[in-house]
C-alpha atoms as a PDB file:
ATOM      1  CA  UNK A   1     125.343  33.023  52.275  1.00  0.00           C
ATOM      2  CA  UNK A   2     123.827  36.936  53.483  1.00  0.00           C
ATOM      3  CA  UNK A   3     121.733  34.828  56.476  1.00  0.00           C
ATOM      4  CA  UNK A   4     125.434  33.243  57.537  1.00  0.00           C
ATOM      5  CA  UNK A   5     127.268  36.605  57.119  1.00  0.00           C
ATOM      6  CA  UNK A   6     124.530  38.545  58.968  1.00  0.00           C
ATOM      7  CA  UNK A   7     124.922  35.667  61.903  1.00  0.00           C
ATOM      8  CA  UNK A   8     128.802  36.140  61.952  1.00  0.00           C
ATOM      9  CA  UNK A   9     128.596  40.077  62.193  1.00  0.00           C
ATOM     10  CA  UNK A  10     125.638  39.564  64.874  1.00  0.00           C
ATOM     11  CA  UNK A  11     127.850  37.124  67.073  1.00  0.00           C
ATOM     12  CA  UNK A  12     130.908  39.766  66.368  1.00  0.00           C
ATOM     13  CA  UNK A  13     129.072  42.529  67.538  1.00  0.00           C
ATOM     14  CA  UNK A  14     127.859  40.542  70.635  1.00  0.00           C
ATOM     15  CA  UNK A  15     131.671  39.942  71.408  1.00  0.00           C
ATOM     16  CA  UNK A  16     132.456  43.446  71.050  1.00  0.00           C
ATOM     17  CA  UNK A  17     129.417  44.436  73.835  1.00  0.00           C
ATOM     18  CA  UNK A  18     130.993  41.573  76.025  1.00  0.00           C
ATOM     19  CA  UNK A  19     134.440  43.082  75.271  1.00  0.00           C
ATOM     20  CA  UNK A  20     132.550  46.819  76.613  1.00  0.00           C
ATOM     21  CA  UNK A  21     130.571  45.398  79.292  1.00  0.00           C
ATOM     22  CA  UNK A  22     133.366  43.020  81.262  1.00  0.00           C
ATOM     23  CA  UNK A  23     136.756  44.898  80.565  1.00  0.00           C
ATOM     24  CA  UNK A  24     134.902  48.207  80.690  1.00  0.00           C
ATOM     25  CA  UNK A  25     136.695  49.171  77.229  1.00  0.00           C
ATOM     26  CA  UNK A  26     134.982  52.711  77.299  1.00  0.00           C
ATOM     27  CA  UNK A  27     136.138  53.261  80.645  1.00  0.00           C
ATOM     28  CA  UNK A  28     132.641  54.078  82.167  1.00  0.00           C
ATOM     29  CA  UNK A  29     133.978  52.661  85.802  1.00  0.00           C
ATOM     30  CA  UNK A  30     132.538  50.850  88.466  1.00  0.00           C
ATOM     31  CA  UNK A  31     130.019  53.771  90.024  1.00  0.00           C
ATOM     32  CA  UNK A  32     126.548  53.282  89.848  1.00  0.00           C
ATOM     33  CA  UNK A  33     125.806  54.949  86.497  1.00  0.00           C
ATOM     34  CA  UNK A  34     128.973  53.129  85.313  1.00  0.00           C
ATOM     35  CA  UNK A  35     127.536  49.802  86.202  1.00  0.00           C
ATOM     36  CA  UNK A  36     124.251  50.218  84.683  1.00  0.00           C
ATOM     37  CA  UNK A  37     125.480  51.579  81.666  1.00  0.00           C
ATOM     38  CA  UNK A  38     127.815  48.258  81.770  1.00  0.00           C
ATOM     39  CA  UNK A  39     124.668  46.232  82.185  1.00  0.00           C
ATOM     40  CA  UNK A  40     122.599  47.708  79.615  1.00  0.00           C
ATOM     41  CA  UNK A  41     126.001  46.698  77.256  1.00  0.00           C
ATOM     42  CA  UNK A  42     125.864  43.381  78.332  1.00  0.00           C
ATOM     43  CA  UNK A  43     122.174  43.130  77.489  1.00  0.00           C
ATOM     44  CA  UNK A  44     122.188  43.778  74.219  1.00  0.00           C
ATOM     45  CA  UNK A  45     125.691  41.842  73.640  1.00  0.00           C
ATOM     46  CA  UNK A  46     122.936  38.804  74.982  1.00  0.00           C
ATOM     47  CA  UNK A  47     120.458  40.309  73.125  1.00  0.00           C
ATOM     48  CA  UNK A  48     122.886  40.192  69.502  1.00  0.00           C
ATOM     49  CA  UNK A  49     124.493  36.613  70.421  1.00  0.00           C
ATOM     50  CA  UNK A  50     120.623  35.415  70.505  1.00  0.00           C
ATOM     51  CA  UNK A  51     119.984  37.081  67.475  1.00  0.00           C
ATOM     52  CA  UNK A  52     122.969  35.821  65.858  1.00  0.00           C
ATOM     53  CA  UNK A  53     122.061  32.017  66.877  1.00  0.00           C
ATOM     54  CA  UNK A  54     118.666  32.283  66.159  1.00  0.00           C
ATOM     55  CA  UNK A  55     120.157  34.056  61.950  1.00  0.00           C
ATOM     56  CA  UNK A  56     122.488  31.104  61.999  1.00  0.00           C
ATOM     57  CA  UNK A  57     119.490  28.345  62.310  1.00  0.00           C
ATOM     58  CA  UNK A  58     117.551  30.117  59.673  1.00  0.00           C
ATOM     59  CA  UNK A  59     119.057  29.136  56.666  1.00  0.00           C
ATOM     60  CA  UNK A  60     118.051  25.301  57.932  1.00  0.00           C
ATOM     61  CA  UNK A  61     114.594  26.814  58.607  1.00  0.00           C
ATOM     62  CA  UNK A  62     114.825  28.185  55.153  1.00  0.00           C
ATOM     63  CA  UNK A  63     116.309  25.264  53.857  1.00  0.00           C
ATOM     64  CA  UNK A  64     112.655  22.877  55.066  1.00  0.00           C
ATOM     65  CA  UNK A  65     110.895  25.792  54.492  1.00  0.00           C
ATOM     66  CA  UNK A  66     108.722  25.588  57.670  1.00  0.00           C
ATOM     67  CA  UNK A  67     107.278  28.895  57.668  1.00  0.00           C
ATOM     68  CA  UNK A  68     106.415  30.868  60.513  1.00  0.00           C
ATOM     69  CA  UNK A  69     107.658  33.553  62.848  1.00  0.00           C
ATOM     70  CA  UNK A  70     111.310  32.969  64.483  1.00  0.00           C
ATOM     71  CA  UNK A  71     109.992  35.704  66.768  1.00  0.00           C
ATOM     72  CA  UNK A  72     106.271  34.422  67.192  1.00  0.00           C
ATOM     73  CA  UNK A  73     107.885  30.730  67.202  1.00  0.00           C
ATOM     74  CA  UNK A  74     110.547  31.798  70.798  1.00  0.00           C
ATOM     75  CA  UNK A  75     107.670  33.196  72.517  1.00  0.00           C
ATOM     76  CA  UNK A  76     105.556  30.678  72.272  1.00  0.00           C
ATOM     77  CA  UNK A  77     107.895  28.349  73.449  1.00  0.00           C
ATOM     78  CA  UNK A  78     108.867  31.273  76.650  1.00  0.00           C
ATOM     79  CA  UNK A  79     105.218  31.595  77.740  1.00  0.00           C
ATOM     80  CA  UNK A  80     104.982  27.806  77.851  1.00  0.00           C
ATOM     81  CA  UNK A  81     107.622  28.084  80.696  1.00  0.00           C
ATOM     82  CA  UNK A  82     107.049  28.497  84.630  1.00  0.00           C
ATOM     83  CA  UNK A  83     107.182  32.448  84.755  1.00  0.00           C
ATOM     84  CA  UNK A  84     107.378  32.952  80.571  1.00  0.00           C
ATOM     85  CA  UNK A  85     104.785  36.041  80.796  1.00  0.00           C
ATOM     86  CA  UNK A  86     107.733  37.492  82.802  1.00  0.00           C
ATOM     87  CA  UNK A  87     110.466  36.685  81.070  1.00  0.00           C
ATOM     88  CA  UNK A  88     109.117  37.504  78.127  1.00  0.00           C
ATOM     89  CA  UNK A  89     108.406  40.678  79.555  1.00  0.00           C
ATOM     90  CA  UNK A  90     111.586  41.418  81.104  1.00  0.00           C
ATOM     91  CA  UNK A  91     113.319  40.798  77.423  1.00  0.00           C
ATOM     92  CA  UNK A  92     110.525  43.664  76.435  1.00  0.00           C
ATOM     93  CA  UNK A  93     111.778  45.645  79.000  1.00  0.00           C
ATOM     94  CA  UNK A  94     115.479  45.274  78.156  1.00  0.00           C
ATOM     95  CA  UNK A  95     114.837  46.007  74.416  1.00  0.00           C
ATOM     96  CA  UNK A  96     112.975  49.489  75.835  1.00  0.00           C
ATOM     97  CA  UNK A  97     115.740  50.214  77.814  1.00  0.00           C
ATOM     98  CA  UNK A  98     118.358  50.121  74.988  1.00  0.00           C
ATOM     99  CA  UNK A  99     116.003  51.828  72.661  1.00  0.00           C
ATOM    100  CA  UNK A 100     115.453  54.544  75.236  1.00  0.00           C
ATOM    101  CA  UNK A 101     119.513  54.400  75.433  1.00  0.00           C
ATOM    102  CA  UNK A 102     119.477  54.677  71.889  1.00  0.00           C
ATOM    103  CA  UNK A 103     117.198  57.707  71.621  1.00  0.00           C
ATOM    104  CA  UNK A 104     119.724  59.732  74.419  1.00  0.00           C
ATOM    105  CA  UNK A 105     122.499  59.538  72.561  1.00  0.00           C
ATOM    106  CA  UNK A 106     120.721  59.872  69.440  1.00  0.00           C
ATOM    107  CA  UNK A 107     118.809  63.219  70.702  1.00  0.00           C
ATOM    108  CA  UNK A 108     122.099  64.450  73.132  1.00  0.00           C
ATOM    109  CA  UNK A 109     124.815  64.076  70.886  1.00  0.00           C
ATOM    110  CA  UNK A 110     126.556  61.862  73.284  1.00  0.00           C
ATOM    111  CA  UNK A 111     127.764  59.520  70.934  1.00  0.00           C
ATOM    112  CA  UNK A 112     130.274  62.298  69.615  1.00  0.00           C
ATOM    113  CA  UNK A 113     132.252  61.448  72.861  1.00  0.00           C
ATOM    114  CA  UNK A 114     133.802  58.552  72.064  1.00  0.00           C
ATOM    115  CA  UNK A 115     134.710  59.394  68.279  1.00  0.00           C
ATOM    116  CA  UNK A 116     137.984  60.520  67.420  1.00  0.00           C
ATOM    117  CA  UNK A 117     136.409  62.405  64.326  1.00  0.00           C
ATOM    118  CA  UNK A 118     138.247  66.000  62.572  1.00  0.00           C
ATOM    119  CA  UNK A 119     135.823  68.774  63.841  1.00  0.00           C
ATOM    120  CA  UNK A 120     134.688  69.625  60.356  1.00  0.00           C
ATOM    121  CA  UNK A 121     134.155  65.787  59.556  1.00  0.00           C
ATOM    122  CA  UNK A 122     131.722  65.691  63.082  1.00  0.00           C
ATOM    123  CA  UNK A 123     130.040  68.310  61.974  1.00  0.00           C
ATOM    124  CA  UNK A 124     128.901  66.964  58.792  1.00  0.00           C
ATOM    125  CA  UNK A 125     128.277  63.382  60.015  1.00  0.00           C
ATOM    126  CA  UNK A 126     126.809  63.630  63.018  1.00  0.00           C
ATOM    127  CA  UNK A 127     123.234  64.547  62.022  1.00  0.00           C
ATOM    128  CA  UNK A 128     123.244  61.066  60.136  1.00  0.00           C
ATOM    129  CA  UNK A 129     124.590  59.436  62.757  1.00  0.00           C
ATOM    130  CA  UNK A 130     121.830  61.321  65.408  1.00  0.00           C
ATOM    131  CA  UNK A 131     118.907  60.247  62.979  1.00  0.00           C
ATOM    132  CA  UNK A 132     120.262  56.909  62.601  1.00  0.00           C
ATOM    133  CA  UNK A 133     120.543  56.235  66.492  1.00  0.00           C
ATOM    134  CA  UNK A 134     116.748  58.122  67.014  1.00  0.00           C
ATOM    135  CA  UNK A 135     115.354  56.171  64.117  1.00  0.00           C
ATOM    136  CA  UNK A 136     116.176  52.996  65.565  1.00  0.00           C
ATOM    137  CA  UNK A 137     115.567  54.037  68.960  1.00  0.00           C
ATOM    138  CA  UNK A 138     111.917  54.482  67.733  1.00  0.00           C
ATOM    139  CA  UNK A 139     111.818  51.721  66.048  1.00  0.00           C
ATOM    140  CA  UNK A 140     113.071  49.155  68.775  1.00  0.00           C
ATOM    141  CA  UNK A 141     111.111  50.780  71.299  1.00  0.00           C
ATOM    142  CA  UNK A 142     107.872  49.575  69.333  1.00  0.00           C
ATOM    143  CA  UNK A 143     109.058  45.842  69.086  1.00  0.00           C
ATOM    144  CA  UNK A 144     109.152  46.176  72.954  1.00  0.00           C
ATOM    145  CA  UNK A 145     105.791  47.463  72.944  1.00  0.00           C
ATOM    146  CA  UNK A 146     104.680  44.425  70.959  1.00  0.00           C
ATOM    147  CA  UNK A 147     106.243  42.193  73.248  1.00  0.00           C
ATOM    148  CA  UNK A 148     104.769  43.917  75.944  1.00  0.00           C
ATOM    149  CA  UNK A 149     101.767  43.240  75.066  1.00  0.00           C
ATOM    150  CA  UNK A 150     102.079  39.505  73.893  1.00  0.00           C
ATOM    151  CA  UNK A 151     103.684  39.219  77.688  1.00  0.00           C
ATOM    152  CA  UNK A 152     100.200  40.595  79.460  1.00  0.00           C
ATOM    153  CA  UNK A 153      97.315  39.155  76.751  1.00  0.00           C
ATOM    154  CA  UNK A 154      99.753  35.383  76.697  1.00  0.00           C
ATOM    155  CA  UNK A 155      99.385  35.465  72.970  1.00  0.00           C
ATOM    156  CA  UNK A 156     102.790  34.722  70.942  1.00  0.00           C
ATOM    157  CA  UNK A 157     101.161  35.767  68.022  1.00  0.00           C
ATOM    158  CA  UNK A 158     101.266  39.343  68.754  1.00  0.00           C
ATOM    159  CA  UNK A 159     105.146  39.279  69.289  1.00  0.00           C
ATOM    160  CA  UNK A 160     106.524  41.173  66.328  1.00  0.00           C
ATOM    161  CA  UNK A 161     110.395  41.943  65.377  1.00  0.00           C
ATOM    162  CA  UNK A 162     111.762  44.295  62.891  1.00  0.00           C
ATOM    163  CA  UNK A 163     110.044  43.406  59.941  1.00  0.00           C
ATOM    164  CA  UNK A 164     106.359  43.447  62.226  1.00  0.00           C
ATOM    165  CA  UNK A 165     107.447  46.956  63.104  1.00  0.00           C
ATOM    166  CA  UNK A 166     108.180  48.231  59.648  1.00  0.00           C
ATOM    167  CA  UNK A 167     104.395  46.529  58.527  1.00  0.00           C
ATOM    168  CA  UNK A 168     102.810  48.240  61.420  1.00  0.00           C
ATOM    169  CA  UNK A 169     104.425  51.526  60.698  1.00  0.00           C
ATOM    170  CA  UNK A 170     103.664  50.756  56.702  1.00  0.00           C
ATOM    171  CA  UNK A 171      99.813  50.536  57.429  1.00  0.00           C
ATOM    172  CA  UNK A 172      99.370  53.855  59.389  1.00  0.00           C
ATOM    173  CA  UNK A 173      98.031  57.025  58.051  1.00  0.00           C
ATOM    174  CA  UNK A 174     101.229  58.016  56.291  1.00  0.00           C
ATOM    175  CA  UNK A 175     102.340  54.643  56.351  1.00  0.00           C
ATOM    176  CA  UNK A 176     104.472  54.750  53.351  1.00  0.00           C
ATOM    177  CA  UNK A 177     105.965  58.385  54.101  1.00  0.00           C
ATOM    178  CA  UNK A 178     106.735  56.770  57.704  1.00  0.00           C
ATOM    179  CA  UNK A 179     108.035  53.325  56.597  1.00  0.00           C
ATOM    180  CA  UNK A 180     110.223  55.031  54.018  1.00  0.00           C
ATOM    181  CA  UNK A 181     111.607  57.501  56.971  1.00  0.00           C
ATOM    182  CA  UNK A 182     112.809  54.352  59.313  1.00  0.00           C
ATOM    183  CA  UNK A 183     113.957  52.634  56.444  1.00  0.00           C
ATOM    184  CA  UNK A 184     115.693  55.915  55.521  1.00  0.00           C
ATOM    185  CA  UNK A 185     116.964  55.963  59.706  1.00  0.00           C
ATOM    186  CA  UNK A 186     117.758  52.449  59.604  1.00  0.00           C
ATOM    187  CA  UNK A 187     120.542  52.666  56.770  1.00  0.00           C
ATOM    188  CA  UNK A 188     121.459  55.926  58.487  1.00  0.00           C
ATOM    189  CA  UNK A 189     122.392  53.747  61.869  1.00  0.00           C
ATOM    190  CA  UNK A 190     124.149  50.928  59.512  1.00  0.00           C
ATOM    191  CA  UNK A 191     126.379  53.707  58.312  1.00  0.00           C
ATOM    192  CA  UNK A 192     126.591  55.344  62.103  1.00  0.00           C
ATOM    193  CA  UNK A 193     127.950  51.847  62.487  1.00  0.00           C
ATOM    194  CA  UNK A 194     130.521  52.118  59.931  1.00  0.00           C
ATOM    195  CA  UNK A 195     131.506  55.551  61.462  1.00  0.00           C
ATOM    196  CA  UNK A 196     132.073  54.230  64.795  1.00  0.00           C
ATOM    197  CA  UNK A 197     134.500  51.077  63.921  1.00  0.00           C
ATOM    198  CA  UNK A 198     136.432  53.321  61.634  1.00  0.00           C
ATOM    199  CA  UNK A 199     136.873  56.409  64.452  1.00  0.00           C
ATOM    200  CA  UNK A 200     135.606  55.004  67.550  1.00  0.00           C
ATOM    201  CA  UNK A 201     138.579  55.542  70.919  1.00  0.00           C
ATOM    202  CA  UNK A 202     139.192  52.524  72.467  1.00  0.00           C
ATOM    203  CA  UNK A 203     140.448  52.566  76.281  1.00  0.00           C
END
């Protein structure tokens, strides 16, 4: 039942990015910064509907109990296609690009623009909602660096998602003091995320 919740807020979300990225509901405009930051919505509105798909077929995977990487499983079957080394790499390059996004706004403060928060409210929230967006940021940028590299060495096996991340992070010097911090900035975006639907200025 969580697995079919998670793919129904995942699919949501990805309507929401559509919702941002074709009727321009933040009003970014048509000029060239306005169109990319369009773009880079509509990615990761792709990106989430994927995600959302691929959460909604795991509870049969889970039901067989087939084992195995979702992640590790889609790239094998992308660099088995004509040009899947670049496609594979152009999805790394698209989950850098939002992560990078994510790090801006996390780092600038620009996500205060579009939050119709009480002054003292913003001030007390938006340091968790700036760690949150960094955290993540960080965190997404290193599954695109693990795609990245599955992409150039044509080995699926080195793909890695969230949970590869959050290993790789776990078995560092400081692993556990690390791990526990993106956990920590993870659950800080999840509430960022709460923030925004209850504040956020639409139009």
């Amino acid at each position: 039942m969580a697995v079919i919740i998670i793919a129904v807020g995942l699919i949501a979300f990805a309507g929401w990015r559509a919702v941002q990225a074709v009727l321009d509901a933040d009003d970014h405009g048509t000029s060239p910064r306005g169109l990319v930051v369009r773009i880079a919505l509509a990615v990761s509105g792709l990106t989430h509907l994927l995600l959302g798909f691929y959460a909604a077929t795991l509870v049969t995977r889970l039901a067989s109990a087939s084992g195995g990487s979702g992640s590790q499983d889609t790239a094998a079957w992308m660099l088995q296609q004509p040009f899947g080394r670049y496609a594979l790499a152009a999805v790394a390059l698209a989950i850098a690009g939002g992560a990078i996004a994510q790090l801006w706004k996390g780092m600038t403060g620009s996500f205060r623009e579009p939050l119709a928060i009480p002054g003292a409210w913003m001030d007390r929230l938006a340091p968790l909602c700036g760690f949150g967006l960094v955290a993540r940021g960080l965190v997404f940028l290193l599954i695109a660096v693990f795609c990245l590299y599955a992409a150039f060495t044509i080995d699926p096996d080195e793909v890695g998602g969230l949970e590869s991340a959050l290993q790789w992070l776990r078995k560092q010097s400081y692993g556990t003091a690390f791990y526990a911090l993106a956990a920590a900035g993870l659950l800080a975006f999840g509430l960022y995320g709460y923030i925004e639907a209850a504040w956020r200025r639409v139009g």
